[in-house]
Protein backbone atom coordinates (compact mmCIF):
# COMPACT_ATOMS: atom_id res chain seq x y z
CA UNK A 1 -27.11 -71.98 22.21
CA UNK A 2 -24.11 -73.85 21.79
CA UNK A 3 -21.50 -71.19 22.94
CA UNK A 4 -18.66 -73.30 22.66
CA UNK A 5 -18.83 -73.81 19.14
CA UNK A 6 -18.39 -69.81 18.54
CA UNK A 7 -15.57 -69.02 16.61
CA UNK A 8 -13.43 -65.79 18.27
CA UNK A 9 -13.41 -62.76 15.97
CA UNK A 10 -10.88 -60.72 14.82
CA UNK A 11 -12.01 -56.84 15.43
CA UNK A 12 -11.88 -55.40 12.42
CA UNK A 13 -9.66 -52.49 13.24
CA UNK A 14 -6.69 -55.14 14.12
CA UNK A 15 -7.31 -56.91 10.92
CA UNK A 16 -4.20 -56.60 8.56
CA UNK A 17 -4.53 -55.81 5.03
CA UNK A 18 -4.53 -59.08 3.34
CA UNK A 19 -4.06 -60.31 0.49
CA UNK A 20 -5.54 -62.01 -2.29
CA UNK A 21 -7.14 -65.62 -1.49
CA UNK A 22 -5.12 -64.52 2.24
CA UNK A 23 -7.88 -65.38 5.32
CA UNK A 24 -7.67 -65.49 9.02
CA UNK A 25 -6.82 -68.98 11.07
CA UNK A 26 -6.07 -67.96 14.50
CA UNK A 27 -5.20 -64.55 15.91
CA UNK A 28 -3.85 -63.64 19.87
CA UNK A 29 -4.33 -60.59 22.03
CA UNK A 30 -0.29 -59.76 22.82
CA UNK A 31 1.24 -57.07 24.89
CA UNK A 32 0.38 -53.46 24.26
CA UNK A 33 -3.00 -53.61 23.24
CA UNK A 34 -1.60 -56.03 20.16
CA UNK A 35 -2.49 -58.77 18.09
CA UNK A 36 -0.32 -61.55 16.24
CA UNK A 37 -2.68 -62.93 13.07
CA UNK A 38 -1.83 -66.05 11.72
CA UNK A 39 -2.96 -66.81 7.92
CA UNK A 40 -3.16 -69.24 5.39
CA UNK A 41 0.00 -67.49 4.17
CA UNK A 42 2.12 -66.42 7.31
CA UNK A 43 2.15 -64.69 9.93
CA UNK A 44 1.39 -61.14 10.64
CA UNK A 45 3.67 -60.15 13.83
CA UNK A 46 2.45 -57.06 15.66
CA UNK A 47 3.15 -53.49 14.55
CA UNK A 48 4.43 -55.00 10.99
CA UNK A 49 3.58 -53.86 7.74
CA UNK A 50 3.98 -57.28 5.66
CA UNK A 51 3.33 -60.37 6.19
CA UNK A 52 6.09 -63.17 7.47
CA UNK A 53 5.95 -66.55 4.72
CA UNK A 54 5.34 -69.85 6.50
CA UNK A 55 8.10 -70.85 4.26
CA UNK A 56 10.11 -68.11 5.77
CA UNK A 57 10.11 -69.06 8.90
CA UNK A 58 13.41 -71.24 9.65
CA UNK A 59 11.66 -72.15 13.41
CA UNK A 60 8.99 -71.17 15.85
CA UNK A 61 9.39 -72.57 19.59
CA UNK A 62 6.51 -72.00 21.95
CA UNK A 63 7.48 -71.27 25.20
CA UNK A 64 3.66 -71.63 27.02
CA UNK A 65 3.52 -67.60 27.24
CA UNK A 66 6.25 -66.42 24.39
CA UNK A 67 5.53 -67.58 21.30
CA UNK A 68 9.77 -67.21 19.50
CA UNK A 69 10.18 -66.74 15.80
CA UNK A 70 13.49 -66.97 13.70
CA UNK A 71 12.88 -66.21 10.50
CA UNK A 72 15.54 -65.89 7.51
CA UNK A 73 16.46 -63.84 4.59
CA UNK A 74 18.27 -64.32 1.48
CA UNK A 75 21.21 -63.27 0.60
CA UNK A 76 22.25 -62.02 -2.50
CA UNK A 77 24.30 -64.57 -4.87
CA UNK A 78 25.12 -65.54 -8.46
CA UNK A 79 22.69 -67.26 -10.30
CA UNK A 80 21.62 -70.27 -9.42
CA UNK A 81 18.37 -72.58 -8.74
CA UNK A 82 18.32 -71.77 -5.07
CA UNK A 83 18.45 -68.58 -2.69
CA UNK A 84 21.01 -69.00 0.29
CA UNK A 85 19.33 -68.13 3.28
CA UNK A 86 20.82 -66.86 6.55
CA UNK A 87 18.83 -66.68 10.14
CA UNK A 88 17.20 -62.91 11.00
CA UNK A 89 17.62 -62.44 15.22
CA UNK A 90 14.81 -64.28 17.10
CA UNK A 91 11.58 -62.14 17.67
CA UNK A 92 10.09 -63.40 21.05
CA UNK A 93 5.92 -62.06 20.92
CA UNK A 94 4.12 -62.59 24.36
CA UNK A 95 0.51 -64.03 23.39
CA UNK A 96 -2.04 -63.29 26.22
CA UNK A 97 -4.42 -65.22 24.83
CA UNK A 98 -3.07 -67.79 22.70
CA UNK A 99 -5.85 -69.78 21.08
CA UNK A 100 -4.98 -71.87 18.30
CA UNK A 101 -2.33 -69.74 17.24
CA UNK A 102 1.29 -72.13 18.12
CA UNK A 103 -0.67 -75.12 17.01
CA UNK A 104 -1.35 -72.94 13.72
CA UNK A 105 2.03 -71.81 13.45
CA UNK A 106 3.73 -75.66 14.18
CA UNK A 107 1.58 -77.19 11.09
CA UNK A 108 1.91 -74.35 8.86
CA UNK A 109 5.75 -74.52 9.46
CA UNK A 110 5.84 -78.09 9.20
CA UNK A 111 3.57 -78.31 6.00
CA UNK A 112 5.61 -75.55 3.71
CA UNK A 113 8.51 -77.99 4.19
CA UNK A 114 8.63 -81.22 1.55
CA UNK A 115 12.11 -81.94 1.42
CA UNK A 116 15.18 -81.46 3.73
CA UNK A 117 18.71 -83.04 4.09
CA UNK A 118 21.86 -81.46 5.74
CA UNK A 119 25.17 -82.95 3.62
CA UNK A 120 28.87 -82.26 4.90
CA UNK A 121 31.06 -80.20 2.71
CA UNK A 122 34.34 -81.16 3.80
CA UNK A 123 35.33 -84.60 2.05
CA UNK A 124 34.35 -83.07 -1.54
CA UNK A 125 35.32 -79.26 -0.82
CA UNK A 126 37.84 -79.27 2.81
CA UNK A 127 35.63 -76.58 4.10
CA UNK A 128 34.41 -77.99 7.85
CA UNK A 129 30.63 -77.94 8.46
CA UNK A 130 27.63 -78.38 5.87
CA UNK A 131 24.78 -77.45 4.23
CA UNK A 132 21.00 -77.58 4.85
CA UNK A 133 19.12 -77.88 1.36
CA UNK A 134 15.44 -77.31 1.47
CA UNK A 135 12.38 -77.32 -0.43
CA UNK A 136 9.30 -75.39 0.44
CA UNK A 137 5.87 -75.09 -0.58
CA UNK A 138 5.10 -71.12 -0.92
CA UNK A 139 1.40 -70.61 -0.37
CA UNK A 140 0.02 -69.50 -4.48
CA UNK A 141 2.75 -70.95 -5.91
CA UNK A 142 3.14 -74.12 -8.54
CA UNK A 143 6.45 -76.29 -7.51
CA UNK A 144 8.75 -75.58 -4.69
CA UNK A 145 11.20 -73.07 -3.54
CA UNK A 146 14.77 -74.33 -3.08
CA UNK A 147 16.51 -73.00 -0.40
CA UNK A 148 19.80 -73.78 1.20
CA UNK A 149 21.55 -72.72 4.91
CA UNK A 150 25.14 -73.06 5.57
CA UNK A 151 26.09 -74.11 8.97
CA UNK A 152 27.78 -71.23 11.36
CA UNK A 153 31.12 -70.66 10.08
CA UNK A 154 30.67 -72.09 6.65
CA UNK A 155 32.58 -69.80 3.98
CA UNK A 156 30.05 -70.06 1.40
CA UNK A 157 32.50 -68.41 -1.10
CA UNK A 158 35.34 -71.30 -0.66
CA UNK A 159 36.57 -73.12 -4.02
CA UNK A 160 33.87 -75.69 -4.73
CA UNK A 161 31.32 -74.87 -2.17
CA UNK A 162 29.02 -73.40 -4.47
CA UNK A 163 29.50 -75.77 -7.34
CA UNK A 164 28.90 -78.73 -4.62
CA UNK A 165 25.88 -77.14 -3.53
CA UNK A 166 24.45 -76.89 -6.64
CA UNK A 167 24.92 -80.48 -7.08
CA UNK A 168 23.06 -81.14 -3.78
CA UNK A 169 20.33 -78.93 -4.97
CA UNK A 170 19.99 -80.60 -8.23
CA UNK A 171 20.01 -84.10 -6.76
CA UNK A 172 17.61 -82.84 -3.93
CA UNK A 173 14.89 -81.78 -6.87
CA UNK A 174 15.37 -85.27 -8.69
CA UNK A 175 14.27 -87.06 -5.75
CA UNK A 176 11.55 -84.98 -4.46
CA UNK A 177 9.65 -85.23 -8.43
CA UNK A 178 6.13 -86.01 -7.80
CA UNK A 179 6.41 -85.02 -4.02
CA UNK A 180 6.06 -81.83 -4.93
């Protein structure tokens, strides 16, 4: 009767495994007989066999066919309140049918982030460029996840980079509080 108000479904065979209070949002049709599923949680990226975090992603550009993902990954460090991050290569998906799915992916993006500030490092440390600290919201998690991203070039292991960064972190959480 009212056609238009029919949701698309996902058929069941392309249906990852999810997980626990994980659903569906918005799913495309990609190349190869392929589908990209976007959750509550992430993004499922064809052919993969885990899930991609909305707070994960570092950006998502859509293209009006290609639908580009840069995601990042930490990298191991001393202790500290925060993971350093550093960009993964850009995965380009073609959607055939893209539905709701770079809307989905632009607001999830957008809403996992709830604080971010870039600060120079070189009046305080003489190392040229600066740091990106951010804090995301991770989907089942209470608080935030504090995150940081050197600029290209930035030697992260330089006298008084890392004690300067945790100093940016810590005043970063003190003025997010209640944000969170």
């Amino acid at each position: 009767m009212f056609g238009f108000l029919q949701r698309r479904r996902l058929p069941a065979e392309r249906r990852p495994k999810l997980g626990p209070d994980e659903r569906v949002v918005a799913w495309a049709g990609t190349t190869g007989d392929n589908v990209l599923v976007a959750t509550n949680h992430g993004l499922w990226l064809p052919g993969a066999d885990e899930r991609l975090g909305w707070h994960e992603i570092h950006k998502a550009t859509w293209s009006g066919r290609q639908l580009a993902v840069i995601a990042a990954r930490e990298v191991p460090v001393a202790d500290g309140d925060y993971a350093v991050m550093d960009d993964l290569p850009p995965l380009a998906v073609t959607l055939l049918d893209p539905d709701r799915v770079p809307e989905q992916v632009r607001v999830r993006v957008n809403k996992s982030i709830a604080h971010t500030s870039h600060h120079p490092l070189e009046e305080l440390t003489g190392v040229r460029g600066g740091v990106r600290v951010v804090g995301r919201r991770v989907p089942g998690v209470n608080g935030l996840r504090w995150t940081v991203r050197y600029d290209e070039g930035v030697d992260a292991s330089a006298p008084g980079v890392a004690e300067h960064t945790a100093e940016l972190v810590a005043w970063a959480k003190s003025g997010v509080g209640a944000v969170a």
